[in-house]
Protein backbone atom coordinates (compact mmCIF):
# COMPACT_ATOMS: atom_id res chain seq x y z
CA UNK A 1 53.85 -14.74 22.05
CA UNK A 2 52.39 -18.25 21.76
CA UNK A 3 49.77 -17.42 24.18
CA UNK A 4 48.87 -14.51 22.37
CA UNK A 5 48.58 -16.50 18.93
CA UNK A 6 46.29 -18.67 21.06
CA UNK A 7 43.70 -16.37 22.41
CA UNK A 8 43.16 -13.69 19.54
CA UNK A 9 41.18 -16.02 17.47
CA UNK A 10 39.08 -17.07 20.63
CA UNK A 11 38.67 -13.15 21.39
CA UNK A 12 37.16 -12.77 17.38
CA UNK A 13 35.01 -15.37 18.04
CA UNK A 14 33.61 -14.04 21.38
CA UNK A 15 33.06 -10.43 19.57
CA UNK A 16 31.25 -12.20 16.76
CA UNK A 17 29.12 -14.12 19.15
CA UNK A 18 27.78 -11.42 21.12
CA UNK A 19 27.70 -8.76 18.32
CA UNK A 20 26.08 -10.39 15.22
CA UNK A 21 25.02 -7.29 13.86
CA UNK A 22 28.35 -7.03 12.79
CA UNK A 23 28.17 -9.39 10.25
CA UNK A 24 25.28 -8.08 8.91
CA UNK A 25 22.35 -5.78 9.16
CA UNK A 26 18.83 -7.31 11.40
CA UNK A 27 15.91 -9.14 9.65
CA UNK A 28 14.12 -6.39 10.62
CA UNK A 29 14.97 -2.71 11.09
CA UNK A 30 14.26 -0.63 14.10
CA UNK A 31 11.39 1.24 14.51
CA UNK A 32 12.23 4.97 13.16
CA UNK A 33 10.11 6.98 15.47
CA UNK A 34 8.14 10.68 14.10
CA UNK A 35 5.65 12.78 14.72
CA UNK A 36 2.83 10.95 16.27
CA UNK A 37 4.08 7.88 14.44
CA UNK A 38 6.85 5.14 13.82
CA UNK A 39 8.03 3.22 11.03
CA UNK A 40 9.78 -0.03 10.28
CA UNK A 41 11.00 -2.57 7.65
CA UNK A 42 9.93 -5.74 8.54
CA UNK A 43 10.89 -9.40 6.69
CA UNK A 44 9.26 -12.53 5.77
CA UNK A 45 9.64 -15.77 4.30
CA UNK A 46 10.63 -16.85 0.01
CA UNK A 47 7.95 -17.46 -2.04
CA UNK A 48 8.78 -18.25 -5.52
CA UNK A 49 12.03 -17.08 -5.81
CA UNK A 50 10.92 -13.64 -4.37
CA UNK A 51 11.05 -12.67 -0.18
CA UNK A 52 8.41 -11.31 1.47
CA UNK A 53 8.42 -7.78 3.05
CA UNK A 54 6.49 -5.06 4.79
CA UNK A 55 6.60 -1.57 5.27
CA UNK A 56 4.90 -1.30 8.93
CA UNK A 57 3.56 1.86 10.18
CA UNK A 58 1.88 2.31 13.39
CA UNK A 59 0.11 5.67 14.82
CA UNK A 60 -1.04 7.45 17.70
CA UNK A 61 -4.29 7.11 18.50
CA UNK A 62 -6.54 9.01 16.11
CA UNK A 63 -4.19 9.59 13.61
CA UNK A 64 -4.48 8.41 9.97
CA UNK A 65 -1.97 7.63 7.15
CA UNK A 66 -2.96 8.04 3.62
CA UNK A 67 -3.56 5.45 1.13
CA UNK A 68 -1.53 5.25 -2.11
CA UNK A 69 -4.23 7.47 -3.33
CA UNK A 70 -5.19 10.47 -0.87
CA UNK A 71 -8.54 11.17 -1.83
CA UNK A 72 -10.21 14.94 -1.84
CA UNK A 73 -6.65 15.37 0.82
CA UNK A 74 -3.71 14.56 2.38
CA UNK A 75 -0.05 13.06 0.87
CA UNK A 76 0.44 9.89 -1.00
CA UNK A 77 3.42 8.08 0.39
CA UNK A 78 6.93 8.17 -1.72
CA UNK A 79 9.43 5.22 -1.20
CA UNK A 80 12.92 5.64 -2.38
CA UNK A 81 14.28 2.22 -2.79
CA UNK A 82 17.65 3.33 -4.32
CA UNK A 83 20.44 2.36 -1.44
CA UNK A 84 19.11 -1.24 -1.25
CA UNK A 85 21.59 -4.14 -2.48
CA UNK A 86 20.43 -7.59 -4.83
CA UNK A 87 17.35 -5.91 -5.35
CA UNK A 88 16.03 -5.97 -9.22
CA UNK A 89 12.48 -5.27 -7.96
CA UNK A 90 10.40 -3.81 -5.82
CA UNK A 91 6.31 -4.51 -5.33
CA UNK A 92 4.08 -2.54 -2.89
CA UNK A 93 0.81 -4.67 -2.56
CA UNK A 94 -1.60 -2.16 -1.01
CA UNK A 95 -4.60 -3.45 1.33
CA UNK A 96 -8.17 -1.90 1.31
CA UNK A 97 -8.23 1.43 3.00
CA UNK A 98 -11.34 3.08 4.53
CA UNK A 99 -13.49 5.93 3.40
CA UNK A 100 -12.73 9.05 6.17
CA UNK A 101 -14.87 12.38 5.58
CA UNK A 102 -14.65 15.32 7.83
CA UNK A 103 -14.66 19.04 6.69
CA UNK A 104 -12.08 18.86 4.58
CA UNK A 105 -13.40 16.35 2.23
CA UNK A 106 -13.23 12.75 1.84
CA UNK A 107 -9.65 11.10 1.94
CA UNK A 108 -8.79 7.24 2.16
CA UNK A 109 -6.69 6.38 4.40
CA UNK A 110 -5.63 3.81 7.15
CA UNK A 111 -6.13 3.83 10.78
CA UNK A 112 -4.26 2.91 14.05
CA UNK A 113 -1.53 0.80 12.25
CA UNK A 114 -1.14 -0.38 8.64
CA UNK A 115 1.52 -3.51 7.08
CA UNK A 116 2.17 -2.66 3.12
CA UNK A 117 3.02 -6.14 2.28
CA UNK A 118 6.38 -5.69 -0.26
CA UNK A 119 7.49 -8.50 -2.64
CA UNK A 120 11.33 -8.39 -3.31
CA UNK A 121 12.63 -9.95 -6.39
CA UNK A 122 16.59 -10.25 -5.86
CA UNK A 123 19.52 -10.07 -8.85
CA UNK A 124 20.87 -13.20 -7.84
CA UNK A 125 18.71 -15.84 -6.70
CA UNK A 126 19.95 -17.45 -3.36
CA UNK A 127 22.37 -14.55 -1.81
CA UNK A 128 21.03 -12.16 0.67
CA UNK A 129 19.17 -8.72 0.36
CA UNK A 130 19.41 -5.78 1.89
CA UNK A 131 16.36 -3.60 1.44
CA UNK A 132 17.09 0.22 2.22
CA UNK A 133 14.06 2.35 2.22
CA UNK A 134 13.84 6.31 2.44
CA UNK A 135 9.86 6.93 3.08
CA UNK A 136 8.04 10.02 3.01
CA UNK A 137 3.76 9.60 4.07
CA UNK A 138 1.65 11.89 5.51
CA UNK A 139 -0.46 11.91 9.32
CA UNK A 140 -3.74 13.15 9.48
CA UNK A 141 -5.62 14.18 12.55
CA UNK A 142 -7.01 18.27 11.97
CA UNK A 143 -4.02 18.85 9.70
CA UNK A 144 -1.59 16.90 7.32
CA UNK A 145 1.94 16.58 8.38
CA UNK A 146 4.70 14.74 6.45
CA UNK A 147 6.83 12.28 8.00
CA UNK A 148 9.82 10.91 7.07
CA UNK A 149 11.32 7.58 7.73
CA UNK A 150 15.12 5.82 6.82
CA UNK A 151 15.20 1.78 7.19
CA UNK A 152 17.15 -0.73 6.50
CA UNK A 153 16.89 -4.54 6.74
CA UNK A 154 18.48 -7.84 5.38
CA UNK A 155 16.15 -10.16 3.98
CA UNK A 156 17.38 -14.15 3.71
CA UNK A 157 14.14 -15.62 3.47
CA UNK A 158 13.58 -16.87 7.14
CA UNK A 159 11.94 -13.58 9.04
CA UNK A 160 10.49 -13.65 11.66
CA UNK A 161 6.84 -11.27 10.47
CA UNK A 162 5.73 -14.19 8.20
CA UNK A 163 2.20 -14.10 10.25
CA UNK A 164 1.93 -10.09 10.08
CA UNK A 165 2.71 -10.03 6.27
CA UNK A 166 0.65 -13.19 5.36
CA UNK A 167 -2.63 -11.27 6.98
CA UNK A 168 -2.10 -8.06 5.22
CA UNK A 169 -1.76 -9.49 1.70
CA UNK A 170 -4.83 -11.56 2.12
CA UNK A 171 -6.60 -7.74 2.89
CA UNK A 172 -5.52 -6.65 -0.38
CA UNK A 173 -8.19 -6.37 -2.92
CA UNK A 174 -8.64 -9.23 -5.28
CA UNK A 175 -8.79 -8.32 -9.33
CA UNK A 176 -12.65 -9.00 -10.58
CA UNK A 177 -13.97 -8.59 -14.06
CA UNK A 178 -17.01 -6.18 -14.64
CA UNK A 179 -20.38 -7.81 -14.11
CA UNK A 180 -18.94 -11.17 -11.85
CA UNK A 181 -21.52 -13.03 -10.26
CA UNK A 182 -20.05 -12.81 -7.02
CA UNK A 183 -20.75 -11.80 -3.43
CA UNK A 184 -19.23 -8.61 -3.93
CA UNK A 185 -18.92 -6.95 -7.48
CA UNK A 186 -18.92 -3.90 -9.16
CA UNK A 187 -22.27 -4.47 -11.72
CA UNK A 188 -22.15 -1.90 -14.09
CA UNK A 189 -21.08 1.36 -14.98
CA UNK A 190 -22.93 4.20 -17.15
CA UNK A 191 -22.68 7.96 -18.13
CA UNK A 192 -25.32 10.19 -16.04
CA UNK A 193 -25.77 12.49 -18.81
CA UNK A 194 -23.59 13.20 -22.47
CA UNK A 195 -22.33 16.60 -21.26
CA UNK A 196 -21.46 16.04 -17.88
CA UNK A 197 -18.27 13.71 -16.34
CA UNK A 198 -20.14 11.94 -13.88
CA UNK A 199 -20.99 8.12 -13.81
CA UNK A 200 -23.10 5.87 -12.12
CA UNK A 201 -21.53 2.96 -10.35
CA UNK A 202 -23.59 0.26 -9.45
CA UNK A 203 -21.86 -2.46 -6.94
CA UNK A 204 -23.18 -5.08 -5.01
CA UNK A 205 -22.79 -6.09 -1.43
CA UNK A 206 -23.79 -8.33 1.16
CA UNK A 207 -26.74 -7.59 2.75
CA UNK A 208 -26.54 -5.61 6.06
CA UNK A 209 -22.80 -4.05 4.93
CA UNK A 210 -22.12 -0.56 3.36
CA UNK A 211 -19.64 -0.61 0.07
CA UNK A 212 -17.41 1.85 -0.31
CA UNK A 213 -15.56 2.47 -3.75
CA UNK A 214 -12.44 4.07 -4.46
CA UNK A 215 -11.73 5.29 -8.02
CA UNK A 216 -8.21 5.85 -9.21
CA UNK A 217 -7.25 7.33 -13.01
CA UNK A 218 -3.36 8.34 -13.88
CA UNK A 219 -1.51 10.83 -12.71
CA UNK A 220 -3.16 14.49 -12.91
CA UNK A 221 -6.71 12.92 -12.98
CA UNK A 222 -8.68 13.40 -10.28
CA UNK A 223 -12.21 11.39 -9.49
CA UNK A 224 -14.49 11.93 -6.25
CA UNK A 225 -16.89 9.07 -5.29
CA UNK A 226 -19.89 9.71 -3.45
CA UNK A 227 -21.70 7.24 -0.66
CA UNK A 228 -23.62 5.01 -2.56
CA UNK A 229 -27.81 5.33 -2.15
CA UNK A 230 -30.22 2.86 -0.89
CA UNK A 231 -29.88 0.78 -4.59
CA UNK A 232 -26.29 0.58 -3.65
CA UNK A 233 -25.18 3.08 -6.75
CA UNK A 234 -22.46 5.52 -6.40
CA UNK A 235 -21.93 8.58 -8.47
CA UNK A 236 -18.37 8.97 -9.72
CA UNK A 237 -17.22 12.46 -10.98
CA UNK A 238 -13.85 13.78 -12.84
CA UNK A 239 -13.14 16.31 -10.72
CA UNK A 240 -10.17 17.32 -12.79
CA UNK A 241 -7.99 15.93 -15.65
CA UNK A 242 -5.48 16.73 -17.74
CA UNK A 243 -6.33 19.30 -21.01
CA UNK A 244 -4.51 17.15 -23.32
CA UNK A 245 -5.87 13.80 -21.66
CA UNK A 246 -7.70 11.20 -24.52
CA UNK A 247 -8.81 7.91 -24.28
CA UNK A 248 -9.05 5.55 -23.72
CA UNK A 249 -7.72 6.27 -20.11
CA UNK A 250 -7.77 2.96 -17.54
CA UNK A 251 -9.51 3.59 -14.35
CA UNK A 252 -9.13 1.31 -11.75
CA UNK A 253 -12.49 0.95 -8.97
CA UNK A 254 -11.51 -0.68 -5.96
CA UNK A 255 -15.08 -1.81 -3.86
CA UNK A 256 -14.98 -2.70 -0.36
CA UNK A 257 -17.50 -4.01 1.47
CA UNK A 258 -18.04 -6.53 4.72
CA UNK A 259 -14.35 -7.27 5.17
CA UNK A 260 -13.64 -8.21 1.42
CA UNK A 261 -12.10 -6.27 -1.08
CA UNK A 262 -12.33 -6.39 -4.63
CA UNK A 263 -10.86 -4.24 -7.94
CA UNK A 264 -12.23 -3.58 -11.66
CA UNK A 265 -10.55 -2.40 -14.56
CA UNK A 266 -12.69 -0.17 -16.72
CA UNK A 267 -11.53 2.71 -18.99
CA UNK A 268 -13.34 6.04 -20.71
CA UNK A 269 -13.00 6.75 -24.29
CA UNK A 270 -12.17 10.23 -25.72
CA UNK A 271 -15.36 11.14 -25.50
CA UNK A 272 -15.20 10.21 -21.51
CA UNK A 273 -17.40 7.44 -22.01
CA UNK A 274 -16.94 4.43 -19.47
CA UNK A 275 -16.17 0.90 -21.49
């Protein structure tokens, strides 16, 4: 009996030792494979008082995922953040997507692989979190087909994606007033005509790149963006909206052009006019 008083606590340790997972879930989840793609939670460091996170999603080759909005096609991703523990809030930051137009239409989307940086605010500061994630997103290559995706990960503020996460957040478009004298800028904005809902756009670029500008409105609206022309203006058009809609109603135009990536607030009135 003595010698089995002796070695049970040296077995626990040994078990412990070579099965840490035990004690609690990875900094990072496995990757959840699908069709034509795979998923994963992945962790970073604290920055004021809040951990870094991503949502990594990597593809087959010539595939697409969508952006968090689709364009003329395609499925916005859903996250379900509801099992996760010491969690009082959840932020996606979304980088710059690129413009994609076959016969279908136009859609935004992201290519090869994509990092949504998240930014985790916990219930109690200085205890661990444990994110649990149930994802839905779409995959593009003739046809859209959902995928689906559960992860889980424990975030304590020492992961090991720090790089990863750091690089996508600094590819997420900066907030920019109207008019800014800057490199990159959306200039102006004006009806087209009084009984139409179209607008003209006007952005500037560096010389040498093409812009590309995304327009978002709330749920139910729907605006279409064309290339812009030589004078680097781009025709915006409610496609659709909904019958009871008034102003004013925010629209949000995110410009991207030579690697840098900028968004404006504007809004329409009741009368649809941009402000």
């Amino acid at each position: 009996m003595p010698i089995m008083l002796r070695t049970v606590p040296a077995a626990i340790f040994l078990i412990l030792a070579v099965f840490p997972a035990f004690a609690q879930p990875p900094a990072s989840s496995s990757w959840v494979q699908g069709l034509h793609s795979r998923a994963r939670l992945i962790s970073g460091e604290t920055e004021g008082g809040r951990h870094l996170a991503g949502i990594e999603i990597a593809l087959d080759s010539g595939y697409k995922t969508y952006w968090r909005t689709p364009g003329d096609s395609g499925l916005p991703p859903r996250f379900d953040w509801a099992g996760s523990e010491n969690v009082a809030d959840v932020e996606i930051r979304w980088p710059a997507p690129s413009r994609h137009e076959d016969p279908g239409g136009v859609s935004y989307v992201y290519e090869d692989s994509v990092v949504l940086p998240v930014l985790v605010t916990p219930k109690e500061a200085g205890k661990p979190v444990t994110l649990a994630l149930s994802a839905d997103y779409g995959i593009c290559k003739d046809i859209c087909i959902p995928a689906h995706a559960e992860m889980k990960a424990t975030l304590s503020g020492k992961g090991p994606h720090q790089a990863d996460i750091a690089k996508a957040l600094a590819e997420v478009p900066r907030p920019q007033a109207l008019g800014a004298k800057s490199e990159i800028a959306v200039e102006s904005i004006e009806r087209v005509a009084q009984d139409q809902p179209t607008f003209r756009v006007t952005v500037r670029a560096p010389a040498g790149t093409k812009p590309a500008l995304f327009p978002e409105a709330p749920e139910n609206w729907y605006l279409s963006a064309s290339e812009p022309d030589d004078a680097n203006r781009v025709t915006v058009t409610v496609e659709d909206r909904p019958k009871e809609a008034s102003g004013p109603v925010p629209v949000r135009l995110t410009l991207v052009a030579g690697g840098k990536a900028i968004e404006t607030q504007v809004s329409l009135d009741a009368g649809q006019q941009p402000r």
